[in-house]
C-alpha atoms as a PDB file:
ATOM      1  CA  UNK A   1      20.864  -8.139  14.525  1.00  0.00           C
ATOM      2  CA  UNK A   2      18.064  -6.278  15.478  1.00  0.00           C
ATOM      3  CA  UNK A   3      16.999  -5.111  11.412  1.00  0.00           C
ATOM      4  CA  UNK A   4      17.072  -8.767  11.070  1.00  0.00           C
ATOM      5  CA  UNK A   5      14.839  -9.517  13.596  1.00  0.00           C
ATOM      6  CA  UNK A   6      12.584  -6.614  12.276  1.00  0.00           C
ATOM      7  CA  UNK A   7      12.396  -7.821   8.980  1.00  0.00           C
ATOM      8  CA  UNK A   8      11.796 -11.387  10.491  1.00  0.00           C
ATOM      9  CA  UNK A   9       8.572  -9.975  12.095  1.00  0.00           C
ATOM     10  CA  UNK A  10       7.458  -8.391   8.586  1.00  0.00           C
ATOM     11  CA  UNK A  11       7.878 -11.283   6.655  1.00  0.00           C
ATOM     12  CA  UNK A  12       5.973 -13.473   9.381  1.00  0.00           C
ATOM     13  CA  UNK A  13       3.433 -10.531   8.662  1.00  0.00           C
ATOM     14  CA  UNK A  14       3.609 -10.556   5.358  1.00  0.00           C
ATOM     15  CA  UNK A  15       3.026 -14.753   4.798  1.00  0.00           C
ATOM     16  CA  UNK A  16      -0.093 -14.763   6.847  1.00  0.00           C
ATOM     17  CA  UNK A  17      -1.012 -12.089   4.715  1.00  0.00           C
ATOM     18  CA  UNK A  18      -0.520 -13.900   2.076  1.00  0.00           C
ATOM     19  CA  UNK A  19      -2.109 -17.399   3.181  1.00  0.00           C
ATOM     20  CA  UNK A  20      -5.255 -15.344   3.564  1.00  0.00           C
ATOM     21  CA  UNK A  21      -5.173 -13.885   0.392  1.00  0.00           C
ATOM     22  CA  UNK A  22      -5.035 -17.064  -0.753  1.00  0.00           C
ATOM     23  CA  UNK A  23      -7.706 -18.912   1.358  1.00  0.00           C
ATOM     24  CA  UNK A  24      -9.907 -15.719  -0.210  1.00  0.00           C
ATOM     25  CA  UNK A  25      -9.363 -15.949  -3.897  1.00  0.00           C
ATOM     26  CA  UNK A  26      -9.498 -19.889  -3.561  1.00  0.00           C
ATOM     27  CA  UNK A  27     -13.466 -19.230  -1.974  1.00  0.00           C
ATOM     28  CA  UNK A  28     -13.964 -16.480  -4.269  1.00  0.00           C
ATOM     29  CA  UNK A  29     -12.726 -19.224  -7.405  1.00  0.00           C
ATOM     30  CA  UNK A  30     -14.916 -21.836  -6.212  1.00  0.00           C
ATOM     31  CA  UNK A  31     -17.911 -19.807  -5.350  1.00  0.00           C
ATOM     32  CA  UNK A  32     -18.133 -18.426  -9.451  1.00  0.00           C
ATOM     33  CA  UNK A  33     -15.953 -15.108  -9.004  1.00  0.00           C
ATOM     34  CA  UNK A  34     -12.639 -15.463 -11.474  1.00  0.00           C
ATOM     35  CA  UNK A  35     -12.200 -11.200 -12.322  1.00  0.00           C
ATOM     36  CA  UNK A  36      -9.890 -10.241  -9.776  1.00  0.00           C
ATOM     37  CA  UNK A  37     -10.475  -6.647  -8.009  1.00  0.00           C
ATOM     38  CA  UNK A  38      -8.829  -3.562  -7.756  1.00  0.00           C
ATOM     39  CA  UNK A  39      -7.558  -5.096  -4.536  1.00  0.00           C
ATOM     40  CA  UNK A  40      -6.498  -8.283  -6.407  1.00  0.00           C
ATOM     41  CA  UNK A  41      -4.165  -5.789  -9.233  1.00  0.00           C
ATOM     42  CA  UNK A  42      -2.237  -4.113  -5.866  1.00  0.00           C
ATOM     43  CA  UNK A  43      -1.453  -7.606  -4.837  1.00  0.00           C
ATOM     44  CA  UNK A  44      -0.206  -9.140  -7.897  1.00  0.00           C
ATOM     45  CA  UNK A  45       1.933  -5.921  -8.591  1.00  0.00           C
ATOM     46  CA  UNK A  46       3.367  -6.750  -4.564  1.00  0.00           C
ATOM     47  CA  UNK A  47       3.709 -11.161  -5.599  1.00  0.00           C
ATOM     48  CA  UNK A  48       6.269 -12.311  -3.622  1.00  0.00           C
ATOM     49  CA  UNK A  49       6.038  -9.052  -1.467  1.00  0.00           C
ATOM     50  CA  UNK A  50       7.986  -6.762  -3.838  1.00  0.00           C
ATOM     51  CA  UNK A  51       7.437  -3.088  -3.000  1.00  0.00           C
ATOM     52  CA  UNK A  52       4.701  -4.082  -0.646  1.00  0.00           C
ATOM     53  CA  UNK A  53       5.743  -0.730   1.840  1.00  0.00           C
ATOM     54  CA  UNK A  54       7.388   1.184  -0.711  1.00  0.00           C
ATOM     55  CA  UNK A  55       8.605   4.653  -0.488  1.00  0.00           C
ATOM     56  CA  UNK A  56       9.951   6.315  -3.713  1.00  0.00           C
ATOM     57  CA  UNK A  57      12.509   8.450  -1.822  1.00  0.00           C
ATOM     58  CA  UNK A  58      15.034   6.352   0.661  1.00  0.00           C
ATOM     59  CA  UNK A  59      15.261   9.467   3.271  1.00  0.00           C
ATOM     60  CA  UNK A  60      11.771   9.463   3.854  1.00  0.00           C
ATOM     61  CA  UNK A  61       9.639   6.606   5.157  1.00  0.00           C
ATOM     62  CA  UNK A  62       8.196   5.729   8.378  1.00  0.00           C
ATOM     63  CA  UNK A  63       9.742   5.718  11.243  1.00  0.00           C
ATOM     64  CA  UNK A  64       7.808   2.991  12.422  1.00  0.00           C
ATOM     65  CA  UNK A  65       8.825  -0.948  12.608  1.00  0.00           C
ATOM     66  CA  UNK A  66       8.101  -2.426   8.938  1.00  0.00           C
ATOM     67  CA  UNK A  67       5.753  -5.204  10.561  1.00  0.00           C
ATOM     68  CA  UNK A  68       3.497  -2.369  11.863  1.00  0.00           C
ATOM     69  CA  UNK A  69       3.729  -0.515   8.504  1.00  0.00           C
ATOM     70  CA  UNK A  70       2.029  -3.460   6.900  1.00  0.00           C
ATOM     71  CA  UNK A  71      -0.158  -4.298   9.442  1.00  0.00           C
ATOM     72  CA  UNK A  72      -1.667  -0.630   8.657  1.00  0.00           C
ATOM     73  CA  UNK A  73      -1.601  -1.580   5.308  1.00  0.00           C
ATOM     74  CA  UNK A  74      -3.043  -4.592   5.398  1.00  0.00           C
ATOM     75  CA  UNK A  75      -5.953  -3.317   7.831  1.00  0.00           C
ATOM     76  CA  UNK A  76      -6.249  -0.449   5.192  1.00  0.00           C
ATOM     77  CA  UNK A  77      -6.582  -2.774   2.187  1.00  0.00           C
ATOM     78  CA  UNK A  78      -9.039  -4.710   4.100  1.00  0.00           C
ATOM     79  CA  UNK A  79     -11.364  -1.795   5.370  1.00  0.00           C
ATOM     80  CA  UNK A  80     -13.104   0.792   3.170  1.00  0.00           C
ATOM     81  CA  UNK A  81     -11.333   3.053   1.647  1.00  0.00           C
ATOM     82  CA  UNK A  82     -10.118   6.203   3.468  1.00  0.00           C
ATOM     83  CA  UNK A  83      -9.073   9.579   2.909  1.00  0.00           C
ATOM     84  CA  UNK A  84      -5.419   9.368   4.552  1.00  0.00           C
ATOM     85  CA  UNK A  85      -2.598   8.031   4.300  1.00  0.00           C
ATOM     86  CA  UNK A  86      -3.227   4.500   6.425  1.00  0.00           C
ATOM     87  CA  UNK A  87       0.290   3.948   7.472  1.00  0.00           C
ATOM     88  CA  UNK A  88       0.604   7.507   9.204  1.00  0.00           C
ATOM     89  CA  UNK A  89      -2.872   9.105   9.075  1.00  0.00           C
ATOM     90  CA  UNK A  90      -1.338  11.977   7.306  1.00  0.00           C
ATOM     91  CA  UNK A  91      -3.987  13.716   5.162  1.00  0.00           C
ATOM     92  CA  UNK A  92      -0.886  15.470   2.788  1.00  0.00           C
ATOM     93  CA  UNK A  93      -0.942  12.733  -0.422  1.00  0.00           C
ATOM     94  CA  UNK A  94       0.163  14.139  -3.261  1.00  0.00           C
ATOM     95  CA  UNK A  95      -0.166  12.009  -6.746  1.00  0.00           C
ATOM     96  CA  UNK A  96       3.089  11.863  -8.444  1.00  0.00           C
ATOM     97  CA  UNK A  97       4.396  11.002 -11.732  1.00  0.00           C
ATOM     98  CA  UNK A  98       8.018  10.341 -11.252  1.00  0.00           C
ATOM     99  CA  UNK A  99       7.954   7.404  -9.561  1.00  0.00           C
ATOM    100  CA  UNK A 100      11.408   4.998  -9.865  1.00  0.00           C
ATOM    101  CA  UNK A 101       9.484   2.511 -10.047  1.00  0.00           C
ATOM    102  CA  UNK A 102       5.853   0.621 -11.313  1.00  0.00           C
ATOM    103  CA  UNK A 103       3.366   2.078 -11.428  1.00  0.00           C
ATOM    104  CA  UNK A 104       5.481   5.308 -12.366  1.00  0.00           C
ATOM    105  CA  UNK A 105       2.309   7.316 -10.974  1.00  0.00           C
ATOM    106  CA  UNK A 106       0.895   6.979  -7.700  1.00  0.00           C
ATOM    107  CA  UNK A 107      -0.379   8.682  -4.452  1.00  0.00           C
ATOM    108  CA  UNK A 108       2.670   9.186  -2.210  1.00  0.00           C
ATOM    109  CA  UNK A 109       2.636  10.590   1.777  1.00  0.00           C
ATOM    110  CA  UNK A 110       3.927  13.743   2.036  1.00  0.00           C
ATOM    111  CA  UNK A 111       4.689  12.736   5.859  1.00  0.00           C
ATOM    112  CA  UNK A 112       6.065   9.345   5.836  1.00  0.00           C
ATOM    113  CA  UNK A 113       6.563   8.775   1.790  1.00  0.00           C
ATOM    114  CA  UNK A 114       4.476   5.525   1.630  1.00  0.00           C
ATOM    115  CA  UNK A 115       3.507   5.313  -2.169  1.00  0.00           C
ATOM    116  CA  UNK A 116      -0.449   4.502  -1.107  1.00  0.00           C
ATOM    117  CA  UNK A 117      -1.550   1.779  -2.770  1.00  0.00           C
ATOM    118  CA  UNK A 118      -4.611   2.801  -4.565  1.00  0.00           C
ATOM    119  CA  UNK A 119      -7.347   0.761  -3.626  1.00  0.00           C
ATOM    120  CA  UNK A 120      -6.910   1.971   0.232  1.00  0.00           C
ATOM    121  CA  UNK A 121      -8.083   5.583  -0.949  1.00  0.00           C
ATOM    122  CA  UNK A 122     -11.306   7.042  -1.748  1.00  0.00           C
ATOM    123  CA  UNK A 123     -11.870   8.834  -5.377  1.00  0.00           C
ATOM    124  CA  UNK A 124     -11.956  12.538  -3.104  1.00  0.00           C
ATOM    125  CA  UNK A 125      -8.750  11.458  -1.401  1.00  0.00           C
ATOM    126  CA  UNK A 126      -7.484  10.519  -5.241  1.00  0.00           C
ATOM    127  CA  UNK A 127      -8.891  13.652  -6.832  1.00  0.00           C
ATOM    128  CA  UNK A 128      -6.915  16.087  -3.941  1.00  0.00           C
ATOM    129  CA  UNK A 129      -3.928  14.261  -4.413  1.00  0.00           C
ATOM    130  CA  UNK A 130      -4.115  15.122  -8.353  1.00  0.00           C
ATOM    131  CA  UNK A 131      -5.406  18.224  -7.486  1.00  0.00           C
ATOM    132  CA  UNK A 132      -1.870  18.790  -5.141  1.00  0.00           C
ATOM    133  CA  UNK A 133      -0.030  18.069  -7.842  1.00  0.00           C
ATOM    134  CA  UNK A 134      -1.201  20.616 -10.379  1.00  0.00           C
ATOM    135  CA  UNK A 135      -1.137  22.657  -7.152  1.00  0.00           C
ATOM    136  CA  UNK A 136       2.883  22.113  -7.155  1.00  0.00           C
ATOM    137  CA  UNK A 137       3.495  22.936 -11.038  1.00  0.00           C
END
């Protein structure tokens, strides 16, 4: 009962989310602006809010309730980018190639195994996470 109730909260999370998203792009459509941003591609990737909080590897995610997971997100994807992971605050990202899923590359936590959607990053934060990688091989 209770991981119902917690996904309950996440998807009452998730659909205000979503009506806001929508309010935005209808103001942006109306007011001239039809290219969608970088912001825009993470969303339509997550449509229906598919892989919105997703971590590649099932034994390692947050340990925190899924509703506060994307609130961080969420917060992240509305603030300037950053240069750790915004569901943790972990600075270890590491850019991967292996994903199981799309995108098959991606910034992943090394703490809580968020794969870190883009956008929420800033091009240092991006290149160190590459940089990791190589590191690793």
């Amino acid at each position: 009962m209770a991981a119902l109730e917690e996904l309950e909260e996440a998807r009452a999370v998730w659909l205000a989310y979503e009506g806001e998203f929508a309010a935005r792009r209808k103001r942006e459509k109306h007011n001239g602006i039809r290219q969608p941003t970088a912001l825009d591609d993470w969303h339509r990737r997550t449509w229906g809010g598919c892989g919105i909080a997703w971590c590649d590897d099932p034994l390692v995610h947050p340990t925190d309730r899924l509703a506060e997971v994307l609130r961080r997100l969420i917060s992240a994807l509305q603030s300037d980018p950053g240069n750790t992971c915004p569901v943790c605050q972990d600075v270890r990202i590491v850019w991967r190639t292996d994903l199981h899923r799309f995108p098959h590359t991606g910034a992943v936590c090394g703490n809580c195994g968020i794969v870190v959607p883009q956008p929420v990053l800033t091009q240092q934060a991006l290149d160190v996470a590459r940089a990791a990688r190589l590191a690793l091989h």
